[in-house]
Protein backbone atom coordinates (compact mmCIF):
# COMPACT_ATOMS: atom_id res chain seq x y z
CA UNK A 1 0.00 0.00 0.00
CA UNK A 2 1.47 3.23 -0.85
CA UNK A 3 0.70 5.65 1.39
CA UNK A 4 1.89 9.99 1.12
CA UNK A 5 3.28 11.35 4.36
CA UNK A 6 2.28 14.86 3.78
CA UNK A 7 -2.04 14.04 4.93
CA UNK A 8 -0.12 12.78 8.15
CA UNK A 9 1.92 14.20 10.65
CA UNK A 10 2.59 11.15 13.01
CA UNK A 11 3.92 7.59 11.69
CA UNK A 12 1.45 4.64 12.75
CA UNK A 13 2.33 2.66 15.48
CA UNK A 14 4.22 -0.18 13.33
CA UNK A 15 6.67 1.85 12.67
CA UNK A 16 9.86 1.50 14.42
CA UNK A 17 11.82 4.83 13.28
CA UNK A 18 13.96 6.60 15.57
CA UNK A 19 13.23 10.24 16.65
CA UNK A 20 15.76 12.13 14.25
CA UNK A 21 14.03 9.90 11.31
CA UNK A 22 10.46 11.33 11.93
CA UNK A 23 11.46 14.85 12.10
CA UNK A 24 13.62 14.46 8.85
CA UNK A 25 10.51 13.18 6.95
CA UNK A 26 7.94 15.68 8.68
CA UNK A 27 10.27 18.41 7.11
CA UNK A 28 10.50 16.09 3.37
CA UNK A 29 7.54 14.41 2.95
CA UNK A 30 8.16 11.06 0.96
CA UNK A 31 5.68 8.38 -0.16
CA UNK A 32 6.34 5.19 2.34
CA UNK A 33 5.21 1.68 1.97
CA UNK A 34 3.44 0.32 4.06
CA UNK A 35 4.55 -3.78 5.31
CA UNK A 36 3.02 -6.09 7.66
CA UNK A 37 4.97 -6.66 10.68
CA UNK A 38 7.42 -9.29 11.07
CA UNK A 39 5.72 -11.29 13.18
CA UNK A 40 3.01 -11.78 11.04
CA UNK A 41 4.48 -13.10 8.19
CA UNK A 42 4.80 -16.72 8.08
CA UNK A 43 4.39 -17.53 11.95
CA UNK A 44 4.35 -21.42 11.68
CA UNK A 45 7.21 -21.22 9.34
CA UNK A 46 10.90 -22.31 11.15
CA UNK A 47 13.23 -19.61 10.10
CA UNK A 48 15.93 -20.74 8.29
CA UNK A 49 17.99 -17.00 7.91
CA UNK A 50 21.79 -16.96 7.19
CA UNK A 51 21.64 -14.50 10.17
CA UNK A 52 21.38 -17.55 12.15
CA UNK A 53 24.85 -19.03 13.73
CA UNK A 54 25.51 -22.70 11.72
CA UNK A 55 26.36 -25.19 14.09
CA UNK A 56 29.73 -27.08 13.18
CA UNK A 57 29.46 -30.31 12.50
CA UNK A 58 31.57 -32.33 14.94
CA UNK A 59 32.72 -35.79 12.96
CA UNK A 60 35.46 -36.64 15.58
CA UNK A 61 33.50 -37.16 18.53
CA UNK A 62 33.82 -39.48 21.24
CA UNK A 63 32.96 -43.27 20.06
CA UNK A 64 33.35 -42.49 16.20
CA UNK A 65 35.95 -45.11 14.83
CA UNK A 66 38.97 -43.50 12.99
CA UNK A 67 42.49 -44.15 11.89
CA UNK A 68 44.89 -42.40 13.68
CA UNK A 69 48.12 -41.96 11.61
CA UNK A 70 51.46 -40.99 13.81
CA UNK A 71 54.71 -39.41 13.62
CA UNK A 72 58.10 -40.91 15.36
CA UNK A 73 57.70 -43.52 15.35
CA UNK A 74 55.59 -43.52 12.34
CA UNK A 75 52.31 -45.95 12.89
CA UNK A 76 48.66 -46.59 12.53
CA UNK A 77 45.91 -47.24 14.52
CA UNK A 78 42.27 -48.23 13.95
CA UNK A 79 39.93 -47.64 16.62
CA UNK A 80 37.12 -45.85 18.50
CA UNK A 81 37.57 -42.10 20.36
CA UNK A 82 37.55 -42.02 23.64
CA UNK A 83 38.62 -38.39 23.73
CA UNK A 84 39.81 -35.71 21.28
CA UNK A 85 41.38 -32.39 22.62
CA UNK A 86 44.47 -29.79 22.11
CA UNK A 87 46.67 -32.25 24.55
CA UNK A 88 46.00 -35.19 23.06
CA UNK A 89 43.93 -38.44 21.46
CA UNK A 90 42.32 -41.50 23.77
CA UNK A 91 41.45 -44.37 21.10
CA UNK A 92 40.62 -47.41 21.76
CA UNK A 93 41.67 -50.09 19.18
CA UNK A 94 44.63 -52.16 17.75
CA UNK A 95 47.67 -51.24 15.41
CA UNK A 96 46.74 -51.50 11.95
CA UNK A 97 48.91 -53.97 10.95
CA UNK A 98 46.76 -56.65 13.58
CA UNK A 99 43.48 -55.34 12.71
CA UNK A 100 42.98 -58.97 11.18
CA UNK A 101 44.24 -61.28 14.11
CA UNK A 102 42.11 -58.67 16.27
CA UNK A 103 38.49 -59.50 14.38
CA UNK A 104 39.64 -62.89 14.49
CA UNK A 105 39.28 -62.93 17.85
CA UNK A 106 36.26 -61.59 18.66
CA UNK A 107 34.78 -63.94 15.90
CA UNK A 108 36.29 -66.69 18.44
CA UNK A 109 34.79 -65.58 21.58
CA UNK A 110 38.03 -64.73 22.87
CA UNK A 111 37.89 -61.55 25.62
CA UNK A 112 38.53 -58.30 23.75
CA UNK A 113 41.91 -57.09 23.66
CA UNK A 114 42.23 -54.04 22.13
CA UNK A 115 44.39 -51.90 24.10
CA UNK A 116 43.28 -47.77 25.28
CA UNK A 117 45.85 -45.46 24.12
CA UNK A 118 46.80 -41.83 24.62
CA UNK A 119 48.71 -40.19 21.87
CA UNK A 120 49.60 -36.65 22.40
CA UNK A 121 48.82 -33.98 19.79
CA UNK A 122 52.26 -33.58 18.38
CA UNK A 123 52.60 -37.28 17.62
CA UNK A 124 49.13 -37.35 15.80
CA UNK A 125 49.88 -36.57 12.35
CA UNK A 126 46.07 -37.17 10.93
CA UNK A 127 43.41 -38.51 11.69
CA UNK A 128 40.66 -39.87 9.63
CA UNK A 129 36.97 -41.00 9.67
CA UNK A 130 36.77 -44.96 9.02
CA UNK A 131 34.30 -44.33 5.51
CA UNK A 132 33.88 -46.74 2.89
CA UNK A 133 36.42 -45.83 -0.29
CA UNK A 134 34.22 -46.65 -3.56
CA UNK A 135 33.50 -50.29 -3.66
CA UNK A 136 36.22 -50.77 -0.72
CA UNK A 137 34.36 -51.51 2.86
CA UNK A 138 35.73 -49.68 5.72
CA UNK A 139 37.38 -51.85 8.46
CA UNK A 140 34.36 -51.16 10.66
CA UNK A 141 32.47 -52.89 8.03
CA UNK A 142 34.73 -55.47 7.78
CA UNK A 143 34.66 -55.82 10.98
CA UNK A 144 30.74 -56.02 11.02
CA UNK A 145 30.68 -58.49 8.08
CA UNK A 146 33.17 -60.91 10.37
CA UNK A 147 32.21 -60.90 13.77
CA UNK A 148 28.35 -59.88 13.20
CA UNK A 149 29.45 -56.84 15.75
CA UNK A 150 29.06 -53.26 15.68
CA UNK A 151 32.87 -52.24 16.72
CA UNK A 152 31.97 -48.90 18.19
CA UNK A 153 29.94 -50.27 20.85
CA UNK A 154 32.24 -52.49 21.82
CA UNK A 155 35.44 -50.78 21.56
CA UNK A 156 34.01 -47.53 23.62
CA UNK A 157 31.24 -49.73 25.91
CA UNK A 158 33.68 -49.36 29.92
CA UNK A 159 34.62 -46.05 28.53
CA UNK A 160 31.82 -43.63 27.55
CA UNK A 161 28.53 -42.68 29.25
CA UNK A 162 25.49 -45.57 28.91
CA UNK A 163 22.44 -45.05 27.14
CA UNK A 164 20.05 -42.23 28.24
CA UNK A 165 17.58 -44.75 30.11
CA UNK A 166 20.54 -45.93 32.30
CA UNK A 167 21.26 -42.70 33.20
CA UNK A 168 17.81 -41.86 34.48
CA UNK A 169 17.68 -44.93 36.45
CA UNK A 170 21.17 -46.07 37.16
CA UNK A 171 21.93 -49.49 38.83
CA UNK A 172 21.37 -49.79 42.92
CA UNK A 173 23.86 -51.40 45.26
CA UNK A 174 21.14 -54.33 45.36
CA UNK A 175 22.61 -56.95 43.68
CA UNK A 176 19.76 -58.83 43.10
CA UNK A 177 18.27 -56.06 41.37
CA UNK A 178 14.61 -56.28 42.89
CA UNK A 179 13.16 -52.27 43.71
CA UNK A 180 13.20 -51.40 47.30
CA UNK A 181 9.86 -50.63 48.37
């Protein structure tokens, strides 16, 4: 709606203009359009503005299996986080080069063996997410397709916090787990 400003001497209330603004167009009138206010305008409608702050996507976090490459000496490591900061790397896994005998195994029943490492920052030289490479499985799908195992779950199980439900109700000194009354 366009609307002249010289039939009116006050702005209508929707206007948010600052003092020094209304004076300056009581002295040069202008024509003004009119818009509904912002609230109005799609209400059930998530905003979705570049204003907003992104989040960062966070790919090494704790229990996400990766292979850790190192400097001096210069080795590899597959495993699960346990913790990533500017001091160092906690993984929990197995040197690449016995990633085999390791799934072996646990295909055998045998108790899990993979060791929990710390690796400060100036030994890690890269570190990278476990991903498939074309038609090439990952060794966590390798892993999968041997044992019948998720390794992340078992790698990070005694090390990270349980499942949300366990936390709510976590485990009483009764041992044989009946509810007190």
């Amino acid at each position: 709606m366009l609307e002249s400003t010289r039939d009116s001497k006050d702005f209508p209330p929707c206007s948010p203009c600052p003092q020094w603004f209304k004076l300056f167009c009581r002295e040069f009138p202008y024509p003004r359009l009119h818009f509904p206010r912002p609230s109005d305008d799609n209400r059930f409608v998530p905003s979705t503005s570049f204003y907003e702050i992104p989040q960062p996507a966070a790919p090494f976090k704790a229990g996400t299996v990766v292979i850790a490459t190192l400097a001096n000496p210069r080795e590899k490591f597959w495993g699960a986080i346990l913790h990533l900061s500017a001091v160092g790397l906690s993984l929990r896994g197995v040197d690449l080069s016995s990633f085999d005998d390791f799934v072996t195994q646990i295909r055998d029943g045998e108790p899990l063996a993979a060791g929990v490492m710390f690796f400060p920052m100036h030994r890690v030289e890269r570190l990278e997410l476990d991903l498939p490479e074309g038609t090439l499985p990952s060794l966590a799908q390798r892993f999968a397709q041997k044992t019948g195992h998720d390794p992340a779950p078992i790698l990070v199980s005694e090390f990270l916090a349980s499942a949300p439900d366990e936390k709510e109700n976590p485990p009483s000194d009764n041992p044989s787990g009946a509810k007190p009354k």
